[in-house]
PDB file of N, CA and C in Angstrom:
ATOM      1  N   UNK A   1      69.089  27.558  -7.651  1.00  0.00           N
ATOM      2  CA  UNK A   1      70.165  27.091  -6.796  1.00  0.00           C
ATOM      3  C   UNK A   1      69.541  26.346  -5.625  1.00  0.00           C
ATOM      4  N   UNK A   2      70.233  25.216  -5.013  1.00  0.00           N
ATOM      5  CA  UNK A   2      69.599  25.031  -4.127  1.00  0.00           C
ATOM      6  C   UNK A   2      69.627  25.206  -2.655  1.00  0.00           C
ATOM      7  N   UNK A   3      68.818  25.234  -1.604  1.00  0.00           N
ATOM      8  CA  UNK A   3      69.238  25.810  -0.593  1.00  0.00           C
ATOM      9  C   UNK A   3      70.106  25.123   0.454  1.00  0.00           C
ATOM     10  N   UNK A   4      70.905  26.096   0.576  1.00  0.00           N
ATOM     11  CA  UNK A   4      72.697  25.230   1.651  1.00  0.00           C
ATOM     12  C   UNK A   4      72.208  25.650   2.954  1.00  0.00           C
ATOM     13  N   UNK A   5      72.397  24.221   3.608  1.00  0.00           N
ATOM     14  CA  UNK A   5      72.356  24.060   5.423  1.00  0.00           C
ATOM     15  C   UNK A   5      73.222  25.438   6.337  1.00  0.00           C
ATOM     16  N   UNK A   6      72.805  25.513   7.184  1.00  0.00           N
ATOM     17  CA  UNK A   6      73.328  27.048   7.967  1.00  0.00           C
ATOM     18  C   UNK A   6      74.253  26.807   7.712  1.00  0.00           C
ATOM     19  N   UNK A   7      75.208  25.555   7.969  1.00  0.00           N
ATOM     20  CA  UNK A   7      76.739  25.593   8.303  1.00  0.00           C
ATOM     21  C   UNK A   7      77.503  25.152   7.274  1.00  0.00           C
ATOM     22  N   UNK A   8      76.967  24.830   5.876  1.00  0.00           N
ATOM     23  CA  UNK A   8      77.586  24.605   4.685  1.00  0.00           C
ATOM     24  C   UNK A   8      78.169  25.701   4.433  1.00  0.00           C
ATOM     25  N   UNK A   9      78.022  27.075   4.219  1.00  0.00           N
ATOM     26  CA  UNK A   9      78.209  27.912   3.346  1.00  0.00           C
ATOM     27  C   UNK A   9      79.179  28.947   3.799  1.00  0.00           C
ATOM     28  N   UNK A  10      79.653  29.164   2.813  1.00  0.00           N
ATOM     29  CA  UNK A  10      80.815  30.789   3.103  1.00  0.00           C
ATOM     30  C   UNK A  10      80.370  31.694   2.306  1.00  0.00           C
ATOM     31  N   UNK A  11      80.786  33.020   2.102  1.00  0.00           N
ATOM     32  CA  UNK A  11      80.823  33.866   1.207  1.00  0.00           C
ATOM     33  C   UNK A  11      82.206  34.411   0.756  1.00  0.00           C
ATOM     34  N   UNK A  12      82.245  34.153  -0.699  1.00  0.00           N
ATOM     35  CA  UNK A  12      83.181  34.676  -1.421  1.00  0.00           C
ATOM     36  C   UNK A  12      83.477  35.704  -0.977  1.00  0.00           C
ATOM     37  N   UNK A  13      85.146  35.761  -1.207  1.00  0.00           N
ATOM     38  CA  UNK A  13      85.530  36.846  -0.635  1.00  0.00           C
ATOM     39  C   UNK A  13      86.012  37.933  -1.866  1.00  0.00           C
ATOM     40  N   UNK A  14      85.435  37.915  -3.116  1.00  0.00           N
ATOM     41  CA  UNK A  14      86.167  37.899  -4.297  1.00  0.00           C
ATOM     42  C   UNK A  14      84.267  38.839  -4.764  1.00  0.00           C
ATOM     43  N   UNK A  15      83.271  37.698  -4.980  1.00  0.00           N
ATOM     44  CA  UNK A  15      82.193  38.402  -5.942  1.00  0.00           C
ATOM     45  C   UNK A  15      81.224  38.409  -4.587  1.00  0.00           C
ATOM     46  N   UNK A  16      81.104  38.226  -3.491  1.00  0.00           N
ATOM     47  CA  UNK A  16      80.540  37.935  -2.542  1.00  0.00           C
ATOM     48  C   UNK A  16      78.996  36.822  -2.379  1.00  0.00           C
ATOM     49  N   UNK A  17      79.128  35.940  -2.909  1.00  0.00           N
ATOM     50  CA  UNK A  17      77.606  35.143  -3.614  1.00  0.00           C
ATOM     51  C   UNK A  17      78.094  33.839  -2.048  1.00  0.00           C
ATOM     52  N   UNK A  18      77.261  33.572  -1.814  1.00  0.00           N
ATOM     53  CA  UNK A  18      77.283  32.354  -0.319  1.00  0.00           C
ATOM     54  C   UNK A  18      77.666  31.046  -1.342  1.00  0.00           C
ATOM     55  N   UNK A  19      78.589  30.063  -0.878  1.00  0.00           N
ATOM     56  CA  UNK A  19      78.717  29.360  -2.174  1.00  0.00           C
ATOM     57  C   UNK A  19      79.021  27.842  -0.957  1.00  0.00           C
ATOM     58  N   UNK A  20      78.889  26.854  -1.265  1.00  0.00           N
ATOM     59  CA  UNK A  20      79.274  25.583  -0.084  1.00  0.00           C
ATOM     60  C   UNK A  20      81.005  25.664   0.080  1.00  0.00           C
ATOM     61  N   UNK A  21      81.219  25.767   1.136  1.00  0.00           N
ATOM     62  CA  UNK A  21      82.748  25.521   1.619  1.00  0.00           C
ATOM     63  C   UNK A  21      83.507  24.769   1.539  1.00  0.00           C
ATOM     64  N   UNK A  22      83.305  23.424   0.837  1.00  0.00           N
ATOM     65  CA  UNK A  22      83.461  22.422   0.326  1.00  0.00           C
ATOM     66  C   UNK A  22      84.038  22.883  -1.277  1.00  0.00           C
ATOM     67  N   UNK A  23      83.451  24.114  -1.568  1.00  0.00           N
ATOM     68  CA  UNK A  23      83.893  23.990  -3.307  1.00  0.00           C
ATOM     69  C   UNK A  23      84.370  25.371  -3.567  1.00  0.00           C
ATOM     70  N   UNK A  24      85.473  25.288  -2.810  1.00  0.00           N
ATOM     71  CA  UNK A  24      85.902  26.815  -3.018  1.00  0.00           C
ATOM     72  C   UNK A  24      87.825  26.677  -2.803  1.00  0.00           C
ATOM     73  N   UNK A  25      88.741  27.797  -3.005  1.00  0.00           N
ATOM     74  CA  UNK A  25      90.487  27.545  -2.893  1.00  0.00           C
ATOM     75  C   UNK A  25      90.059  28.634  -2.018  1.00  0.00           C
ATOM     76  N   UNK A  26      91.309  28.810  -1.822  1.00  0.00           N
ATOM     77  CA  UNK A  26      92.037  30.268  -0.510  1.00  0.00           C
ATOM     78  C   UNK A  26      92.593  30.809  -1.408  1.00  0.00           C
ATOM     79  N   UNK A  27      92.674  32.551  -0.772  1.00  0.00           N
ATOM     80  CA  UNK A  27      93.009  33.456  -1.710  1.00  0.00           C
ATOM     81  C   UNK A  27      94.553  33.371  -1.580  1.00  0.00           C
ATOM     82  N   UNK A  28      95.579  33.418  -3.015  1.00  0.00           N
ATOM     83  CA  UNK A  28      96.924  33.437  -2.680  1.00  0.00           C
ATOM     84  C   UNK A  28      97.667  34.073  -2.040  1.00  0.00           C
ATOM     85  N   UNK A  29      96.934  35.698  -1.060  1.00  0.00           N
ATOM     86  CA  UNK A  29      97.891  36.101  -0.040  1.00  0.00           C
ATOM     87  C   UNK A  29      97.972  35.742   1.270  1.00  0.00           C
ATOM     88  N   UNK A  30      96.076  35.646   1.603  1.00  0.00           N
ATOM     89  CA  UNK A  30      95.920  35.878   2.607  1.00  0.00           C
ATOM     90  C   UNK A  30      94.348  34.799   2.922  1.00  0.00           C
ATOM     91  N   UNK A  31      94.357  33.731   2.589  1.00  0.00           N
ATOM     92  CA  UNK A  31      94.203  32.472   2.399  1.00  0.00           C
ATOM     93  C   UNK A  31      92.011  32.235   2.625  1.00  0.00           C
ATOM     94  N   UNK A  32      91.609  33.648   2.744  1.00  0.00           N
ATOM     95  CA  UNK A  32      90.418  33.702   3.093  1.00  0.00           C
ATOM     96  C   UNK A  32      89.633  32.985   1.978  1.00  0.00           C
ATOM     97  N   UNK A  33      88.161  32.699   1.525  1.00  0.00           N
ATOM     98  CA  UNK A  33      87.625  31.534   0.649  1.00  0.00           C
ATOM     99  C   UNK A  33      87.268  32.841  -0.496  1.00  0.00           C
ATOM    100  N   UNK A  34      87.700  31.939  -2.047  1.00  0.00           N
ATOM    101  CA  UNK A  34      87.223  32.882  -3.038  1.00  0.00           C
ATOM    102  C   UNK A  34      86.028  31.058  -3.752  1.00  0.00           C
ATOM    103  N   UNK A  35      85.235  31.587  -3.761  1.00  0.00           N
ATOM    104  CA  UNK A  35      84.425  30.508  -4.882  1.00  0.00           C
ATOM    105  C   UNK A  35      85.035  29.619  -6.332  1.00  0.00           C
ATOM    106  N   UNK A  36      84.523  28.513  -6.396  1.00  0.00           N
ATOM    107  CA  UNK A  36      84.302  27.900  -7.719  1.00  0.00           C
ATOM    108  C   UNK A  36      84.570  28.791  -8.599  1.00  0.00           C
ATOM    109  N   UNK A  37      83.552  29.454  -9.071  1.00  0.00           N
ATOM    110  CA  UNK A  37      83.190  30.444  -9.989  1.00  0.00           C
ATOM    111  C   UNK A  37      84.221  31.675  -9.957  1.00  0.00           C
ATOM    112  N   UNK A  38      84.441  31.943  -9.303  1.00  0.00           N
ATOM    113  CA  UNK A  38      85.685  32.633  -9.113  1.00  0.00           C
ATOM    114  C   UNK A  38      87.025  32.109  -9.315  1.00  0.00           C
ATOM    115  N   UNK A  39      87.386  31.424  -9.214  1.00  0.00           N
ATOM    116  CA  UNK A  39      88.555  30.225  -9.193  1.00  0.00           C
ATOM    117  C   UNK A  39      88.274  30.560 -11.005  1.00  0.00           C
ATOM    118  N   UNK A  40      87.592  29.422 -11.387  1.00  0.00           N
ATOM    119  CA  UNK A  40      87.281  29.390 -13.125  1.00  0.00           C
ATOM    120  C   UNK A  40      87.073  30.670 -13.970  1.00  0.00           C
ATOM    121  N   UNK A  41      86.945  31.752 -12.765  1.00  0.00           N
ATOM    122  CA  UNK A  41      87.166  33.238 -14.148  1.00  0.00           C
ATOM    123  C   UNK A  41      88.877  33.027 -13.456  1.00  0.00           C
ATOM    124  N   UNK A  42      89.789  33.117 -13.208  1.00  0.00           N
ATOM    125  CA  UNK A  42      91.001  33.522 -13.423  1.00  0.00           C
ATOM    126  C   UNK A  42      91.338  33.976 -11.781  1.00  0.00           C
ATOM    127  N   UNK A  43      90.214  34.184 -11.115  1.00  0.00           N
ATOM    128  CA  UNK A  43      90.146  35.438  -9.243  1.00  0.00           C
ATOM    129  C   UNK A  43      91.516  34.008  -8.516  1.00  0.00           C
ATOM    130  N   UNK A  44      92.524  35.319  -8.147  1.00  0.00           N
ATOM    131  CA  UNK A  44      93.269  34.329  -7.270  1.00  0.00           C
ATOM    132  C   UNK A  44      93.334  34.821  -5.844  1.00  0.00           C
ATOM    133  N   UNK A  45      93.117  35.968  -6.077  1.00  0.00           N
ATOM    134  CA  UNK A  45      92.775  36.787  -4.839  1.00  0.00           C
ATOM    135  C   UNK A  45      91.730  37.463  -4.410  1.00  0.00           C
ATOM    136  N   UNK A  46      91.475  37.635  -3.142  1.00  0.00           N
ATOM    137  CA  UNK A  46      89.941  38.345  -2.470  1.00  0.00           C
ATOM    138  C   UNK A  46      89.969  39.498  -3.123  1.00  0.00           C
ATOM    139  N   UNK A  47      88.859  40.340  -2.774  1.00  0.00           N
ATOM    140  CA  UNK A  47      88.987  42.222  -3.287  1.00  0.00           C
ATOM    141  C   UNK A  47      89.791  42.777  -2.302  1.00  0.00           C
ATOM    142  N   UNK A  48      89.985  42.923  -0.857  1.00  0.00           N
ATOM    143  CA  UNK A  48      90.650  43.366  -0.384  1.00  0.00           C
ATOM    144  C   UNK A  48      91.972  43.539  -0.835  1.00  0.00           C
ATOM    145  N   UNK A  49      92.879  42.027  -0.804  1.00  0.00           N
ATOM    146  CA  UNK A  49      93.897  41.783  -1.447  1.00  0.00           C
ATOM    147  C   UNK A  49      94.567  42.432  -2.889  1.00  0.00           C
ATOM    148  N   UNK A  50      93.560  42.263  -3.584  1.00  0.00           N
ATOM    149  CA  UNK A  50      93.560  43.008  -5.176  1.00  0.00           C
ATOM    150  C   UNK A  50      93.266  44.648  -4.660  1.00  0.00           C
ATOM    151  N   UNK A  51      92.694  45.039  -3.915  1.00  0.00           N
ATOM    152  CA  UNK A  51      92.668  46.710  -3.627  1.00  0.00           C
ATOM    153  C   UNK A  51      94.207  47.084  -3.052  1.00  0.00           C
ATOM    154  N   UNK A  52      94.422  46.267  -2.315  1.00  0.00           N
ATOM    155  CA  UNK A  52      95.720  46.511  -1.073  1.00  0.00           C
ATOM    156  C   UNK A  52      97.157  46.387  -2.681  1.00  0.00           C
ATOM    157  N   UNK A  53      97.074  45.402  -3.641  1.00  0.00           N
ATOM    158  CA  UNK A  53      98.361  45.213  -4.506  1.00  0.00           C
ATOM    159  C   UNK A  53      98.241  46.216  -5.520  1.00  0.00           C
ATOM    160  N   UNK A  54      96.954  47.121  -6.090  1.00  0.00           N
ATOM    161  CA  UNK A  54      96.530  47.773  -6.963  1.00  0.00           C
ATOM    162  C   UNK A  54      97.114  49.198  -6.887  1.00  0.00           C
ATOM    163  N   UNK A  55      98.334  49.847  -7.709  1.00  0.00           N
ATOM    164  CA  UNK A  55      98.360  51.305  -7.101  1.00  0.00           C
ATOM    165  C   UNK A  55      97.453  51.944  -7.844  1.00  0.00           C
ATOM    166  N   UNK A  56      97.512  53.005  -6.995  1.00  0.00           N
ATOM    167  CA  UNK A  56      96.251  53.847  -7.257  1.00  0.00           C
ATOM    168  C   UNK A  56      96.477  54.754  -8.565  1.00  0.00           C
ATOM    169  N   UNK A  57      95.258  55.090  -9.578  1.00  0.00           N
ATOM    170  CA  UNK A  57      95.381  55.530 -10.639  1.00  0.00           C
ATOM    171  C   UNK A  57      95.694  57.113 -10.902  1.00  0.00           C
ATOM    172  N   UNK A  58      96.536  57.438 -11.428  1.00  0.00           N
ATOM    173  CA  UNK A  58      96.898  59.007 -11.791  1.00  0.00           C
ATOM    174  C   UNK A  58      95.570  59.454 -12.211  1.00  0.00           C
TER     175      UNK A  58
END
């Protein structure tokens, strides 16, 4: 991979990997950055988000 300038980069809020901010959507609740790579598996939302909509298992 190659290496991103201090101020290029975010971290997924979804698999947590630093990814350029430039190539990433907002999560559909609560609009924080999920990655490329995330985006293209199906992730529409952060983990928080997906913990907070998830009820909890019997």
């Amino acid at each position: 991979m190659t290496d991103l300038a201090e101020g290029d980069s975010m971290r997924c809020r979804a698999c947590g990997n630093d990814e350029r901010a430039s190539e990433g959507y907002p999560c559909m609740n609560c609009g924080t950055f999920i990655c490329v790579i995330c985006n293209l598996r199906g992730v529409i939302r952060c983990r928080a988000c997906t913990a907070a909509e998830t009820p909890p298992q019997k």
